[in-house]
C-alpha atoms as a PDB file:
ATOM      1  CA  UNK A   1      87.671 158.781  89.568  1.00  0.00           C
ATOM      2  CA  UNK A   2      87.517 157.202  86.113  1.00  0.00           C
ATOM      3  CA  UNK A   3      90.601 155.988  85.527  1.00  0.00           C
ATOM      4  CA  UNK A   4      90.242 154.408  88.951  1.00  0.00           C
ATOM      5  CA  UNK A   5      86.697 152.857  88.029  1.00  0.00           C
ATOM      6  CA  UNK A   6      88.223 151.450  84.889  1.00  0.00           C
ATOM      7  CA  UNK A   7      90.617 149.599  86.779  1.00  0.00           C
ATOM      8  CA  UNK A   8      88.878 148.681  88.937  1.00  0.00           C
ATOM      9  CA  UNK A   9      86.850 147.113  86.337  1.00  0.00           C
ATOM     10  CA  UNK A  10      89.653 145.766  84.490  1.00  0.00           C
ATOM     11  CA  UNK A  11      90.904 143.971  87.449  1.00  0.00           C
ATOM     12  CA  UNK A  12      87.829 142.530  88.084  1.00  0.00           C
ATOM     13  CA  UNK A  13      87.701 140.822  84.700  1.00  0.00           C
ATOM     14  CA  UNK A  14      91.236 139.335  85.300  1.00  0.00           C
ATOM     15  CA  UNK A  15      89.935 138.002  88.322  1.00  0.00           C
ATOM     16  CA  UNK A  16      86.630 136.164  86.971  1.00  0.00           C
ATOM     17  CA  UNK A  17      89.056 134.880  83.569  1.00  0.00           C
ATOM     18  CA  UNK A  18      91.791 133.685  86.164  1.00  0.00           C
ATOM     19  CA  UNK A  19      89.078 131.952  87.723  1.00  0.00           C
ATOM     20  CA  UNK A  20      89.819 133.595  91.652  1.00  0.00           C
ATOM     21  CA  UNK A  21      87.681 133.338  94.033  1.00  0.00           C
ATOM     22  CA  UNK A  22      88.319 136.107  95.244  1.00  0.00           C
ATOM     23  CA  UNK A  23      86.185 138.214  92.536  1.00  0.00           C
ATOM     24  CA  UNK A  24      83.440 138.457  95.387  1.00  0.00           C
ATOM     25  CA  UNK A  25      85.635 140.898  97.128  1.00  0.00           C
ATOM     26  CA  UNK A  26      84.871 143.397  94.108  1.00  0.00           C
ATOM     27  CA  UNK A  27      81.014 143.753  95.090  1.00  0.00           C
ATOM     28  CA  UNK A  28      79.710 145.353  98.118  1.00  0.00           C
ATOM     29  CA  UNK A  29      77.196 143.673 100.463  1.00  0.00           C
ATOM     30  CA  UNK A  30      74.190 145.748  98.950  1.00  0.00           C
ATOM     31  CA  UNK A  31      76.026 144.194  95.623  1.00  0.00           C
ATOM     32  CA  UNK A  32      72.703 143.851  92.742  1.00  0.00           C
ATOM     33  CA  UNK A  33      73.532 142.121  89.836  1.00  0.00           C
ATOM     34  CA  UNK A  34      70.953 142.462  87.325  1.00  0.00           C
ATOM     35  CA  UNK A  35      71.316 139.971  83.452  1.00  0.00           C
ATOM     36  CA  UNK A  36      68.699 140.518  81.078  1.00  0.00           C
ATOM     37  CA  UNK A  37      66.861 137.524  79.348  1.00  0.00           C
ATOM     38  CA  UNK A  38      63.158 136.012  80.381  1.00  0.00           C
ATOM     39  CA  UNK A  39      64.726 132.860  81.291  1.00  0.00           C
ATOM     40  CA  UNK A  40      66.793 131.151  84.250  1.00  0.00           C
ATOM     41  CA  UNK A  41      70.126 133.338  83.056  1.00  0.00           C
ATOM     42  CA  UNK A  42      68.308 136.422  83.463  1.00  0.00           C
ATOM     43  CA  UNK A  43      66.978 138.649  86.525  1.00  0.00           C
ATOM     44  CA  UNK A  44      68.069 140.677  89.774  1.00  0.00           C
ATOM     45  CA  UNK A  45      70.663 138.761  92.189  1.00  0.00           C
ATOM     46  CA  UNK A  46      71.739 139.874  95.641  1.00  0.00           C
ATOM     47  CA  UNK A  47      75.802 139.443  96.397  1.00  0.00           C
ATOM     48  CA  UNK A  48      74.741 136.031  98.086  1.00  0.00           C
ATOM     49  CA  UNK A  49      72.747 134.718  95.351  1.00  0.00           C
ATOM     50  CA  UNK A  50      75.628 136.271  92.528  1.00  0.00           C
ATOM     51  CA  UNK A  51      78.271 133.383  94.414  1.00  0.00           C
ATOM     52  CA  UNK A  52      75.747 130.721  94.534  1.00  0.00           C
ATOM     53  CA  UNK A  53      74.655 130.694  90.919  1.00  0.00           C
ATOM     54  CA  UNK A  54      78.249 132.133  89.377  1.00  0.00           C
ATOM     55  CA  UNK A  55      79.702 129.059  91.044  1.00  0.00           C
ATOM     56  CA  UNK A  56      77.402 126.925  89.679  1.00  0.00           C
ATOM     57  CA  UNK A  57      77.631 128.581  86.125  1.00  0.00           C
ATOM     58  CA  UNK A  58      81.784 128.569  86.384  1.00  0.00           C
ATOM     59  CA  UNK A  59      81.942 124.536  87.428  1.00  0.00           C
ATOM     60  CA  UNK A  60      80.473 124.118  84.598  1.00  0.00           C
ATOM     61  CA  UNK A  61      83.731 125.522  82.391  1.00  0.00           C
ATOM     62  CA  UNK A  62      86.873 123.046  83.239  1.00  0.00           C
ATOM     63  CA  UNK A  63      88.912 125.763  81.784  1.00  0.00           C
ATOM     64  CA  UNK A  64      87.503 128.421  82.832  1.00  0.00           C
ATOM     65  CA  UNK A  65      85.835 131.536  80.571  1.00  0.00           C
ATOM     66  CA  UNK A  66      88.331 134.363  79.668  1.00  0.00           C
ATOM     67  CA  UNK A  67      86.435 137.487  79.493  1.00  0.00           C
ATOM     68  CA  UNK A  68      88.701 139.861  76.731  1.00  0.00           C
ATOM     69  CA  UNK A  69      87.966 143.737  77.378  1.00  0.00           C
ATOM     70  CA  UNK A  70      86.654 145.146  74.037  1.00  0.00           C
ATOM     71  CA  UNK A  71      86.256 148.592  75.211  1.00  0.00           C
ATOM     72  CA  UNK A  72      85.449 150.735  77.960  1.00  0.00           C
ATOM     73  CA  UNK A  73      84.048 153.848  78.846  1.00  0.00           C
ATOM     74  CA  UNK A  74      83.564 155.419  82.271  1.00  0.00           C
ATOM     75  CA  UNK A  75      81.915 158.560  83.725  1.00  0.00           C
ATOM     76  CA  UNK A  76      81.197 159.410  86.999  1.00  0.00           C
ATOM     77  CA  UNK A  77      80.397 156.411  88.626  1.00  0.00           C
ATOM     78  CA  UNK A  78      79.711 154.183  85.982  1.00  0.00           C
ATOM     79  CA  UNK A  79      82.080 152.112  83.596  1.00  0.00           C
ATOM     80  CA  UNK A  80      80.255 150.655  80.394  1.00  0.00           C
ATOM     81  CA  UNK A  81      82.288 147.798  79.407  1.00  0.00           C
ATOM     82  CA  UNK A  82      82.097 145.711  75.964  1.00  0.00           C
ATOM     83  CA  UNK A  83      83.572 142.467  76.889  1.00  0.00           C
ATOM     84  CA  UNK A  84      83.784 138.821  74.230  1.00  0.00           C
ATOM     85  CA  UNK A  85      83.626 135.604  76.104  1.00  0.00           C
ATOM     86  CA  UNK A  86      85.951 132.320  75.033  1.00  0.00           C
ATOM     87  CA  UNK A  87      85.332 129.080  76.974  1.00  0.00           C
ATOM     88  CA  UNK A  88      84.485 125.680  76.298  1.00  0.00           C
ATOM     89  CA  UNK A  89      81.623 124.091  78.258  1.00  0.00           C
ATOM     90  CA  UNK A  90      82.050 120.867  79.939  1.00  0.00           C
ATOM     91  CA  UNK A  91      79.581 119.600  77.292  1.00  0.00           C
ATOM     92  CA  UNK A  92      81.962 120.201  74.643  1.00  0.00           C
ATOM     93  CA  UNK A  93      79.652 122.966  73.710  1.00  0.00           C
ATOM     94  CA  UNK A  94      82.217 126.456  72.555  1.00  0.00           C
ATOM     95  CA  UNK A  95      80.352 129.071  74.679  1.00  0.00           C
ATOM     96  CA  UNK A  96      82.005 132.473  73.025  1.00  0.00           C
ATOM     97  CA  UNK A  97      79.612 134.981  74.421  1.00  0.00           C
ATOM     98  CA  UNK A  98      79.828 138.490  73.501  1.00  0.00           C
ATOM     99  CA  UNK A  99      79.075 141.212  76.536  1.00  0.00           C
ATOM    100  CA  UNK A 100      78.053 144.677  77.601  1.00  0.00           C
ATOM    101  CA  UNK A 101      78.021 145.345  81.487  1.00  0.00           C
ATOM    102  CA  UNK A 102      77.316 148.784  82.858  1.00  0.00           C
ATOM    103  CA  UNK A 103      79.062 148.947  86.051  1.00  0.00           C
ATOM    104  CA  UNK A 104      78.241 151.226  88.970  1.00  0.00           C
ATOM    105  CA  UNK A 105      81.168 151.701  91.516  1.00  0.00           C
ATOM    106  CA  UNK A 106      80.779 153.311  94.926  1.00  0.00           C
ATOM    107  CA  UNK A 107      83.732 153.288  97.313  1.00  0.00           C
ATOM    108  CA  UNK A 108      85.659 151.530  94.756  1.00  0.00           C
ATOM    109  CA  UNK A 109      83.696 148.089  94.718  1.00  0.00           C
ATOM    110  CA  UNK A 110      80.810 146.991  92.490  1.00  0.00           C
ATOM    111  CA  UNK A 111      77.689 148.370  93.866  1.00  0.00           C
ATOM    112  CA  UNK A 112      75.195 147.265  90.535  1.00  0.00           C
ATOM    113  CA  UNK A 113      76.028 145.177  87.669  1.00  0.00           C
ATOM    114  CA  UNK A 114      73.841 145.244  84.562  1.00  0.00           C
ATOM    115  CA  UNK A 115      74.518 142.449  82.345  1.00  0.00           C
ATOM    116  CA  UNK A 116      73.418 142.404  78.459  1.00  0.00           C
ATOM    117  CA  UNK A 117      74.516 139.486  76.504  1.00  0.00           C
ATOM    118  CA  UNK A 118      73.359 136.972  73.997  1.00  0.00           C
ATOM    119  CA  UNK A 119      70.536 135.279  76.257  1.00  0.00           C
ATOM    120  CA  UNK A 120      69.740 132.532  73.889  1.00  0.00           C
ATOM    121  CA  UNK A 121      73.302 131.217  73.268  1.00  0.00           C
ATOM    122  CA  UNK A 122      73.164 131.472  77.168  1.00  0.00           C
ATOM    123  CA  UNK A 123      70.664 129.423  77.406  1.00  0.00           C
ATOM    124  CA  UNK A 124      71.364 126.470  74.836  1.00  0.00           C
ATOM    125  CA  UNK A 125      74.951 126.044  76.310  1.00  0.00           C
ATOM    126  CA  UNK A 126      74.498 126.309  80.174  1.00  0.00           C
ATOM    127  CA  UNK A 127      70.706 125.090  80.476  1.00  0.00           C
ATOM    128  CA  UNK A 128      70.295 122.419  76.879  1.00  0.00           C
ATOM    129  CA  UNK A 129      67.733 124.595  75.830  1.00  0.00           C
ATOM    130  CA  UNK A 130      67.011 124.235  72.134  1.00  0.00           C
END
C-alpha cells in the first residue's frame, strides 16, 4: 500500500507541474485541502473550492510551477512529501517555494491534503503583500 501511495503521490505532482487539468481526478469528492498561514493562502478547502482558487493561483504562472519531489515517506495511509517549487509569476516576481504536504489516500485518491509552506513568500508574490 505504500509504494502505491507514493505513486500515487508522485503522479500527482507530475500532473500539477505539467499543468493538467486533470489533477482534480486525484482527490475524492469529500477531498479537504487544508494550507497553513493566517492569511488568504491559508485555511480548509472543499474539492470545489481547491479548483476554483488553484485555477486562479495557476493563471497566474504563464509557465506554469514545477513542483521537484525532495523526499517522501509513506505509512499506512499517509505519504509525507518534501517538495521545492520553481516558477515565475506573471509579475516577474521568481516564486521558488519550498513544501511539505502530508497526504492521506483512501481508495487510491487524495482524501486530505495538509499543506505547510513558506506563507509569507506566498503572500508577497500571489497577493502584493509587503
Amino acid at each position: 500500500m505504500s509504494t502505491e501511495n507514493k505513486l500515487l503521490v508522485e503522479d500527482f505532482f507530475k500532473a500539477l507541474s505539467e499543468g493538467d487539468p486533470e489533477y482534480m481526478d486525484y482527490y475524492t469528492d469529500e477531498t479537504i485541502l487544508w494550507t497553513a498561514g493566517d492569511n488568504a493562502i491559508g485555511g480548509t478547502r472543499t474539492k470545489a473550492e481547491i479548483k476554483e482558487f488553484a485555477d486562479g493561483v495557476l493563471s497566474t504562472f504563464p509557465n506554469g510551477i514545477k513542483f521537484n519531489i525532495v523526499s517522501m515517506t509513506a505509512e499506512d495511509d499517509r505519504v509525507a512529501v518534501e517538495v521545492r517549487g520553481e516558477a515565475m509569476h506573471a509579475s516577474g516576481k521568481e516564486y521558488n517555494n519550498q513544501y511539505h504536504f502530508l497526504i492521506k489516500v483512501k481508495d487510491q485518491k487524495i482524501l486530505e491534503l495538509r499543506e505547510y509552506m513558506d506563507t509569507q513568500l506566498a503572500a508577497k508574490v500571489l497577493l502584493g503583500e509587503q
